[in-house]
Protein backbone atom coordinates (compact mmCIF):
# COMPACT_ATOMS: atom_id res chain seq x y z
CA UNK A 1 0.00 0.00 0.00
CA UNK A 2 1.37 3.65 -0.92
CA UNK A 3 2.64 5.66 2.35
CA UNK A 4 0.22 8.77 2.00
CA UNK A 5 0.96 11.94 3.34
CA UNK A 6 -0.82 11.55 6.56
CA UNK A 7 1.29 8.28 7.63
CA UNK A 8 4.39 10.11 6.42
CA UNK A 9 4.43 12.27 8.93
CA UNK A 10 2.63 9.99 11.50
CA UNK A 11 -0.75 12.01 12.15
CA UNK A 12 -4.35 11.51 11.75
CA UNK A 13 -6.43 12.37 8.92
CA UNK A 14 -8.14 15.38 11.59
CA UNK A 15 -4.82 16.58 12.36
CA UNK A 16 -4.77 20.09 12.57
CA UNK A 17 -2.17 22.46 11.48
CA UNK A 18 -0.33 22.68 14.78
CA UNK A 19 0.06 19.05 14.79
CA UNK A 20 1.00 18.78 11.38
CA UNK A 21 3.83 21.22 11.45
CA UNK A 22 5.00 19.65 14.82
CA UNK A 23 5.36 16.37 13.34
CA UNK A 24 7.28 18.24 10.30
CA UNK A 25 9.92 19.71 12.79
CA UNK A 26 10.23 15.88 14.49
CA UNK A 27 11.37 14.56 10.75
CA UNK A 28 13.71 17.49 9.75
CA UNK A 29 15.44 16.92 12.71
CA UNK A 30 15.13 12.97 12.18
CA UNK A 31 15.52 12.53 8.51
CA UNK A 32 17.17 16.04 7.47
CA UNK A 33 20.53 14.65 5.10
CA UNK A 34 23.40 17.36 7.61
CA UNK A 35 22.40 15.53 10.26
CA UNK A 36 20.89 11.67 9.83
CA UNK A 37 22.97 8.72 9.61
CA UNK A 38 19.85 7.26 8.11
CA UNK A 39 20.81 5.96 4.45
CA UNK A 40 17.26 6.82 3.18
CA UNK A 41 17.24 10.03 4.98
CA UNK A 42 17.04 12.44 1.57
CA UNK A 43 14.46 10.86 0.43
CA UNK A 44 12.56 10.32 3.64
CA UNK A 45 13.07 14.33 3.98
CA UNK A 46 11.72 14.82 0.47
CA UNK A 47 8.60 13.33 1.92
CA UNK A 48 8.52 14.45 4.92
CA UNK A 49 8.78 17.97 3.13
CA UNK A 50 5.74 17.59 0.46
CA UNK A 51 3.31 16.28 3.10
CA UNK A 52 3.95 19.16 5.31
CA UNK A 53 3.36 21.56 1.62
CA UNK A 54 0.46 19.85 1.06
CA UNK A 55 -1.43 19.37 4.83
CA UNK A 56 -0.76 22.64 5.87
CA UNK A 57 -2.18 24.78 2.54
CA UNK A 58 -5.93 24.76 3.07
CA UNK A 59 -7.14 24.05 -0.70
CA UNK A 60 -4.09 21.72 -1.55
CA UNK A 61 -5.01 19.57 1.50
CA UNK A 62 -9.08 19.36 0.45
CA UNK A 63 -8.21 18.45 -2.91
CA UNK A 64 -6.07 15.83 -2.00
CA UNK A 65 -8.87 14.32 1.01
CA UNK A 66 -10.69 14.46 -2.14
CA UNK A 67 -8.87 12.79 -4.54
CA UNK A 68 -6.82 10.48 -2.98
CA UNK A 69 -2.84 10.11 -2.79
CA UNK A 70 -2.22 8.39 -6.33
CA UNK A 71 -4.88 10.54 -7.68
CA UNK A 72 -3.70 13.72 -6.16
CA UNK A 73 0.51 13.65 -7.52
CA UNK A 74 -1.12 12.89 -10.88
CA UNK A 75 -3.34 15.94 -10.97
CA UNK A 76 0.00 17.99 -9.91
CA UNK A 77 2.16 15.96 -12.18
CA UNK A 78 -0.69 17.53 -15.20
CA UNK A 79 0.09 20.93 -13.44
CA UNK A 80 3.45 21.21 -13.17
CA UNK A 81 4.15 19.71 -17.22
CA UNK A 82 1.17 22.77 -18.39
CA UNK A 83 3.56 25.64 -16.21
CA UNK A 84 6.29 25.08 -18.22
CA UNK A 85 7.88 22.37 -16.07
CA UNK A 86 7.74 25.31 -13.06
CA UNK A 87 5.07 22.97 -10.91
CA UNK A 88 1.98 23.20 -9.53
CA UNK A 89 3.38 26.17 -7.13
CA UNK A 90 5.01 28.33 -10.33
CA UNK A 91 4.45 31.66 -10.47
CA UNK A 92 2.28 29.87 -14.44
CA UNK A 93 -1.03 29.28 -12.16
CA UNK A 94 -1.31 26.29 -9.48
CA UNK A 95 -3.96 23.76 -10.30
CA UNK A 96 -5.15 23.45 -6.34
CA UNK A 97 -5.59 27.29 -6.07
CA UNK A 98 -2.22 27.48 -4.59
CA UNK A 99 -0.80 30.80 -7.17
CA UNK A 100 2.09 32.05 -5.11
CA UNK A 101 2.04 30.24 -2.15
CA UNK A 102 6.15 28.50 -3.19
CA UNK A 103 7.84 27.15 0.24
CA UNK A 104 11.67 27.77 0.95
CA UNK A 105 14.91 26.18 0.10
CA UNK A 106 16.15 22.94 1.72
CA UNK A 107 18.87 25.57 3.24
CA UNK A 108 15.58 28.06 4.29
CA UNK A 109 13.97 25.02 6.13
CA UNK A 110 17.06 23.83 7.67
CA UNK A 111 17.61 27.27 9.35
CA UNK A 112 14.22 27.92 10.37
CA UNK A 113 14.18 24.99 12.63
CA UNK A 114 17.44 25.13 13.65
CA UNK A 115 18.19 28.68 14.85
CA UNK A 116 16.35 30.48 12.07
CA UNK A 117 13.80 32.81 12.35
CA UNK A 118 10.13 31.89 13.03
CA UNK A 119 7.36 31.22 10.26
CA UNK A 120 4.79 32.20 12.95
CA UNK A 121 3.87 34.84 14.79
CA UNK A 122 2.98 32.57 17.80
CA UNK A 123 5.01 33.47 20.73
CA UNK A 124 7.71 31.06 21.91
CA UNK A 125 8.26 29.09 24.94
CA UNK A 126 11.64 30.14 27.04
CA UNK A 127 14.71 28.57 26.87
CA UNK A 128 15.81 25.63 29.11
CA UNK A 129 18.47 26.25 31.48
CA UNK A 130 21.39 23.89 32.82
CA UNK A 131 23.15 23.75 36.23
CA UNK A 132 24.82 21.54 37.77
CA UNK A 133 24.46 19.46 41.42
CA UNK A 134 27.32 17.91 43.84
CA UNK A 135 25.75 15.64 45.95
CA UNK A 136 27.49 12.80 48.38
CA UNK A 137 27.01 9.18 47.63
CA UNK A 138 24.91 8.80 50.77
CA UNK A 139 22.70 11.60 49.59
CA UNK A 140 22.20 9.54 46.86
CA UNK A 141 21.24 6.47 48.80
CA UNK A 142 18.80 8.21 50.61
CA UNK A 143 17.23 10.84 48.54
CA UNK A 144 17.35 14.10 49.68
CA UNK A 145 16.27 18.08 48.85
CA UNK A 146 18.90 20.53 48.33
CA UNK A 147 18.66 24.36 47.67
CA UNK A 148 20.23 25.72 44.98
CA UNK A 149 20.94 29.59 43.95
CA UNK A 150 20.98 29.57 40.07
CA UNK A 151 21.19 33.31 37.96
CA UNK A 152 18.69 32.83 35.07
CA UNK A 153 16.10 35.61 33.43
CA UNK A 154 12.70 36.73 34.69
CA UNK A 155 10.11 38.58 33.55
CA UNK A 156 10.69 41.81 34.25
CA UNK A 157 8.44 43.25 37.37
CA UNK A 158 8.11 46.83 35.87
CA UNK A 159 6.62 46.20 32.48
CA UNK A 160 5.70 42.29 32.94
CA UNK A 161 7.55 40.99 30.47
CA UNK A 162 6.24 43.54 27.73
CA UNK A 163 9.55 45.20 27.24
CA UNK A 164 7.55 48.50 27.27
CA UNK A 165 5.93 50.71 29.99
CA UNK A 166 1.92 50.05 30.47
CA UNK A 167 -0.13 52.33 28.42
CA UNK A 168 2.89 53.25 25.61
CA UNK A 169 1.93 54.47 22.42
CA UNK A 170 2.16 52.35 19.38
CA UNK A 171 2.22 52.78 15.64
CA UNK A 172 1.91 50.26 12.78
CA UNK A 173 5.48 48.46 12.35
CA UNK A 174 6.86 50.08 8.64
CA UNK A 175 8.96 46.69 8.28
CA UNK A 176 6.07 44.48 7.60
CA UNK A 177 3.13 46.57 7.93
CA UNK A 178 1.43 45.10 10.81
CA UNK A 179 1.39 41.88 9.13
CA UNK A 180 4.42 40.69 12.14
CA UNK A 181 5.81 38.65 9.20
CA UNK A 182 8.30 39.51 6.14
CA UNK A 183 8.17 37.82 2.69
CA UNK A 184 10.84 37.13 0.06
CA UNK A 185 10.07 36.25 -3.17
CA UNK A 186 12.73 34.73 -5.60
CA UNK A 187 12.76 33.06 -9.14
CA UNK A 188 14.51 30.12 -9.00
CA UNK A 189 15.41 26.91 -11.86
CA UNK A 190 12.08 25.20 -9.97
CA UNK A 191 9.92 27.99 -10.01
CA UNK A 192 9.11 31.10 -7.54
CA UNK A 193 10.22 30.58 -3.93
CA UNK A 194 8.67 32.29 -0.96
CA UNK A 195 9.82 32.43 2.44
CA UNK A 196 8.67 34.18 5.35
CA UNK A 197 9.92 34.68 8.42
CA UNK A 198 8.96 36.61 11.55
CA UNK A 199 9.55 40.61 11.56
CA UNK A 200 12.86 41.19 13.23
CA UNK A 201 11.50 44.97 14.29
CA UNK A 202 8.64 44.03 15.78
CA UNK A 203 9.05 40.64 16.78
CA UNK A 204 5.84 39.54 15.08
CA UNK A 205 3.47 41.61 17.10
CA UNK A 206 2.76 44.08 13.74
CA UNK A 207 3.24 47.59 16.14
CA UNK A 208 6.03 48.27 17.77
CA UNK A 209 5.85 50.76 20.71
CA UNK A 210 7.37 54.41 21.02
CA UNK A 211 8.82 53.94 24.50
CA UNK A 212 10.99 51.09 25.95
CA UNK A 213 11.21 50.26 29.76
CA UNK A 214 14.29 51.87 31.33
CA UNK A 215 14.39 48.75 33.39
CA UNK A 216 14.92 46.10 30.90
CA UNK A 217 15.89 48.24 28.25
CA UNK A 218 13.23 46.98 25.82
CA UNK A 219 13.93 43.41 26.45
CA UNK A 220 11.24 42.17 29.12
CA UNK A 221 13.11 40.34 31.06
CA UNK A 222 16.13 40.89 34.28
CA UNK A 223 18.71 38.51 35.62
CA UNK A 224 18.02 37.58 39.23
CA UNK A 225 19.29 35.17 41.74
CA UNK A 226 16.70 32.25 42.26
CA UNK A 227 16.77 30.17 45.13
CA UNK A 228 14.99 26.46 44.49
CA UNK A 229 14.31 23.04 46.33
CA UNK A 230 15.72 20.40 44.17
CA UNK A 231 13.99 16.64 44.70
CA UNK A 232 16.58 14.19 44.75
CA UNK A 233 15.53 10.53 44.06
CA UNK A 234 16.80 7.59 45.74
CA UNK A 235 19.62 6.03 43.77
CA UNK A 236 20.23 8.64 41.16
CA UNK A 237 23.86 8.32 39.75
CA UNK A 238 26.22 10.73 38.49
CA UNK A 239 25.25 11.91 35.16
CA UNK A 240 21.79 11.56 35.41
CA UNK A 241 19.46 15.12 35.13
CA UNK A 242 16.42 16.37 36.83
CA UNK A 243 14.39 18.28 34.49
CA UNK A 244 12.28 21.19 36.89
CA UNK A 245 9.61 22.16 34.92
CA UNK A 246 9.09 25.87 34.19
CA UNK A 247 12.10 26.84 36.38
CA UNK A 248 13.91 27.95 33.10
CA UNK A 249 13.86 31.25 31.24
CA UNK A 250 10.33 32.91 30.64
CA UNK A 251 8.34 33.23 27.61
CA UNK A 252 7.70 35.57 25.56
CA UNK A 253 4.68 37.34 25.53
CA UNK A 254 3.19 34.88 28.65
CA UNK A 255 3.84 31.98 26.72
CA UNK A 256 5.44 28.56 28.90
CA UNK A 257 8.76 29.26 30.58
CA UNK A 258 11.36 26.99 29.82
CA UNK A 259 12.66 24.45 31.85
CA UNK A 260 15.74 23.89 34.48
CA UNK A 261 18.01 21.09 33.81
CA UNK A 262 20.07 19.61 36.74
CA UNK A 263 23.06 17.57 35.94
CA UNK A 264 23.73 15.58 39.33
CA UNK A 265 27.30 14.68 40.11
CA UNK A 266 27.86 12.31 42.60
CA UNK A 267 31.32 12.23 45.00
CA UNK A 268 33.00 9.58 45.68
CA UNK A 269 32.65 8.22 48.84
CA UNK A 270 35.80 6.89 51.26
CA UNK A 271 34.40 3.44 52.41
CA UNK A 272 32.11 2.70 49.84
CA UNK A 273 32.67 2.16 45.68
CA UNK A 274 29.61 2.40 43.81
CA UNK A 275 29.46 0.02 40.92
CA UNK A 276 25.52 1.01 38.98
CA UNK A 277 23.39 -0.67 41.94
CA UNK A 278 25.68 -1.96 43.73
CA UNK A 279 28.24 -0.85 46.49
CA UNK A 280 31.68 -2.62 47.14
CA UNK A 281 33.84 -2.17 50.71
CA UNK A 282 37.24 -3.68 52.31
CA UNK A 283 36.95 -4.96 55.53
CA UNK A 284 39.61 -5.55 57.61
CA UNK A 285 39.71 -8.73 59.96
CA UNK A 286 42.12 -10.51 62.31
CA UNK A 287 44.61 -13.68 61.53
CA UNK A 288 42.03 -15.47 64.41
CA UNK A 289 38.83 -14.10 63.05
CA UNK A 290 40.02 -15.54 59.56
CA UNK A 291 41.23 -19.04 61.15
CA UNK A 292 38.31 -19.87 63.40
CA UNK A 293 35.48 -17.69 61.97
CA UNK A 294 34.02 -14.57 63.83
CA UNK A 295 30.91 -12.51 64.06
CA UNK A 296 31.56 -8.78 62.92
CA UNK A 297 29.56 -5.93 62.40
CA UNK A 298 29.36 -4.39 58.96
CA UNK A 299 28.61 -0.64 58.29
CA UNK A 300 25.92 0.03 55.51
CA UNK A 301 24.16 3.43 54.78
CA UNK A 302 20.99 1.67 56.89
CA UNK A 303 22.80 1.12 59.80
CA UNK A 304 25.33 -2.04 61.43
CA UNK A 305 24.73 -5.25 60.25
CA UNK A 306 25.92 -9.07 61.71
CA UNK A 307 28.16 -11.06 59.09
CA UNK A 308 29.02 -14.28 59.66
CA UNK A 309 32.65 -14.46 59.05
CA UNK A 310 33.33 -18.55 57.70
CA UNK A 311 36.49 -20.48 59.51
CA UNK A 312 39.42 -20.74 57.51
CA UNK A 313 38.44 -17.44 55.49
CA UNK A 314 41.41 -16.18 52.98
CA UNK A 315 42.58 -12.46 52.52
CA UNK A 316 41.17 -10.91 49.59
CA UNK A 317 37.78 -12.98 49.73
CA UNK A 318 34.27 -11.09 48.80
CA UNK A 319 31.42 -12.01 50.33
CA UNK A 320 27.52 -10.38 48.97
CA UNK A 321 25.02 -8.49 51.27
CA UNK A 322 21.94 -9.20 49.17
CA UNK A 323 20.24 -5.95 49.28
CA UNK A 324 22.31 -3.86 51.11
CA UNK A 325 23.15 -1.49 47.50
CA UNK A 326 21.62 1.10 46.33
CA UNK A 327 18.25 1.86 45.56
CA UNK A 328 17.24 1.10 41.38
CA UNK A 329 15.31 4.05 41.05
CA UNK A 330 13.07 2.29 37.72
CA UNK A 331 12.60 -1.04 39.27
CA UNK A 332 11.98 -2.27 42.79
CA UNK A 333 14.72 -3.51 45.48
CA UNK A 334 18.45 -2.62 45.64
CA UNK A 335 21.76 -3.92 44.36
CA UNK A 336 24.42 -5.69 46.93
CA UNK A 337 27.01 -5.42 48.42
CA UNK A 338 30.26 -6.98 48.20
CA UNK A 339 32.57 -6.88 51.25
CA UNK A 340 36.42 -8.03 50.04
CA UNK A 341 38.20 -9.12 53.98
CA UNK A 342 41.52 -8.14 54.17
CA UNK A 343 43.53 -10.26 56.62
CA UNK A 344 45.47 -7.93 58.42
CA UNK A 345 49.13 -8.90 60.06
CA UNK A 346 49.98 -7.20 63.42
CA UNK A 347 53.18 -4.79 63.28
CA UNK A 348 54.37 -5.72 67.08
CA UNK A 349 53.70 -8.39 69.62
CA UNK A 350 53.44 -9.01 73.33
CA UNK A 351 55.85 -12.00 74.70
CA UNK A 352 52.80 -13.91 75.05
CA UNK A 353 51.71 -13.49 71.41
CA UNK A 354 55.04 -14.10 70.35
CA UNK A 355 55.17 -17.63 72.23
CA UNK A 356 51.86 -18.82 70.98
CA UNK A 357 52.51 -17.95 67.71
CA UNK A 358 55.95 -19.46 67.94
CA UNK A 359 54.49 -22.47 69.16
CA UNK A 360 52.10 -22.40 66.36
CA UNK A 361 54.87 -22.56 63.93
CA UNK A 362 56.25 -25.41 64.86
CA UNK A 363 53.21 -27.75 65.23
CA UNK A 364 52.75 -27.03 61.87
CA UNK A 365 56.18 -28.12 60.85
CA UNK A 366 57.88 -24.85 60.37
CA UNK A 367 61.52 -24.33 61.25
CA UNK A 368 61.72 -20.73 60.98
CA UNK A 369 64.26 -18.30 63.30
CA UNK A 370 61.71 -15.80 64.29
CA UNK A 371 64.73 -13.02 64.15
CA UNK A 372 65.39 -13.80 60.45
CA UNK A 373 62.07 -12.72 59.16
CA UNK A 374 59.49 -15.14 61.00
CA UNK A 375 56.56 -12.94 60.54
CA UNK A 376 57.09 -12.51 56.81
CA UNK A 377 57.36 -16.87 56.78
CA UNK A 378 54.08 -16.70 58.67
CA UNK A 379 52.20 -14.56 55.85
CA UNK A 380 53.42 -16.62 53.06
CA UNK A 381 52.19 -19.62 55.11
CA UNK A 382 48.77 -18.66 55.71
């Protein structure tokens, strides 16, 4: 079956013209050739591009509910070989009631979605911001709220954001007439382009105002110091970001503020290596403990807990706390923990120690001089 225009871009056949020109911007920045890997990316662009032409011109997009897909690139096919091979949009007559209405260069497009200027006069949503967040691994464990003091834009308090003092006088803009949009029109090998963009002196409003406020010089918005609660999950690792919604720059003209972005960076902690979910400690224990076996107590982030230390236990041997890691902030439970025992040898002995490990020695068959490096036998032994 032949992709239509409506799966192209992946909306319903009620779609309006918001939704179609959203799901336009998702495949230029998908499918557009400077910047997909995609081996079919022209061509899915090329697509992407006509179905946007087509849903998003009134007439064009009746005619073709109308006629049908196959129906519908014939009928233009008809037009565009009658204009002189200019197309259906040529400046020769379009066949859909379309005269004039050409769309911009691959270059025009490319620029008006990344960075260029706006094809609307609707008001745009403010920027996000980034910061970032030290916290300490235990922090992490637990979840916690910090403060932090971030410099980002507001709206300005003395003219609300207008970038002009209440009751100003305004005049029609002379750059585009009050239309808030410019056109260019150029002949090209394909026929007559047209591109607008927004009105760089007005901004797309279609006046522009005969005062400015001395506060934010024109611009509607300050710099201030804000001071905000940030929500830290359980678990989070180093890396991850918080998104706080509507803590970023305003809008313009009361449109959405943007968002805050907090990149968390999580220290290293001195007893404790983090490895994803799970955690990973040395403890030290005793030549006896290791020999016979011992009870010890183990510090985790919830507190002491009893390990059973086995008899006969080597240095250097791990041993798993099941679900004493960290939290796994998309699933339930924790990771583990690994405790690695170090045997550790005493630097000095009492006479008494001395004897009984003397004595040990030698029921075990050693004939070492404990002056000529008995201790040093002792480790290699054990």
């Amino acid at each position: 079956m032949t992709e239509d225009f409506y799966d192209v871009l992946g909306v319903s056949r009620d779609a309006d013209e918001e939704e179609v020109e959203k799901a336009y911007r998702e495949a230029v920045r998908e499918y557009h050739p400077d910047v997909s890997d995609d081996p079919d990316a022209e061509e899915k662009f090329k697509k992407a591009k006509k179905a946007k032409e087509v849903l998003t011109d009134e007439e064009k997009r009746r005619m073709y509910d109308q006629m049908g897909h196959e129906q519908f690139l014939e009928a233009e096919k008809r037009g565009a070989t009658e204009n002189g091979g200019r197309g259906a949009g040529g400046s020769g007559g379009d066949p859909f009631g379309g005269a004039g209405g050409g769309f911009g260069s691959m270059g025009d497009i490319f620029d008006q979605f990344f960075g260029g200027g706006r094809s609307r006069n609707r008001p745009q949503t403010g920027q996000d911001l980034k910061t970032q967040l030290r916290i300490g691994l235990e922090e992490a464990y637990n979840g916690s709220e910090k403060e932090i003091t971030i410099t980002r834009p507001e709206e300005c308090p003395n003219c609300n954001g207008r970038g002009h003092p209440p009751g100003t006088d305004t005049r029609t803009c002379p750059e585009c007439n009050g239309r808030g949009q410019t056109t260019r029109v150029q002949e090209t090998a394909f026929g007559r382009m047209q591109q607008r963009t927004t009105c760089r002196r007005c901004e797309g409003e279609g006046t522009v105002y005969e005062e400015t406020c001395s506060t934010c010089r024109g611009d509607g918005v300050v710099r201030n110091d804000a001071t905000l609660v940030v929500e830290i999950p359980a678990g989070i690792q180093s890396g991850q970001t918080l998104r706080m919604r509507g803590e970023g720059a305003p809008g313009e003209q009361g449109a959405r503020s943007g968002d805050l972005l907090v990149e968390i960076d999580v220290e290293d902690h001195p007893e404790f290596e983090r490895d994803g979910a799970d955690l990973r400690k040395h403890e030290p224990i005793s030549f006896p403990q290791a020999v016979f076996g011992d009870t010890i107590e183990i510090e985790t982030f919830d507190g002491p807990v009893e390990f059973e230390v086995p008899s006969g236990t080597q240095s250097g041997e791990r041993f798993r706390l099941k679900g004493k890691g960290m939290p796994r902030p998309q699933r339930r439970g924790q990771g583990d923990l690994y405790v690695q025992v170090e045997v550790v040898t005493p630097e000095s002995l009492n006479d008494e120690q001395r004897e009984a490990l003397e004595a040990f020695a030698e029921a075990g068959g050693e004939d070492i001089e404990v002056e000529q490096g008995f201790f040093d036998r002792l480790r290699n032994t054990f």
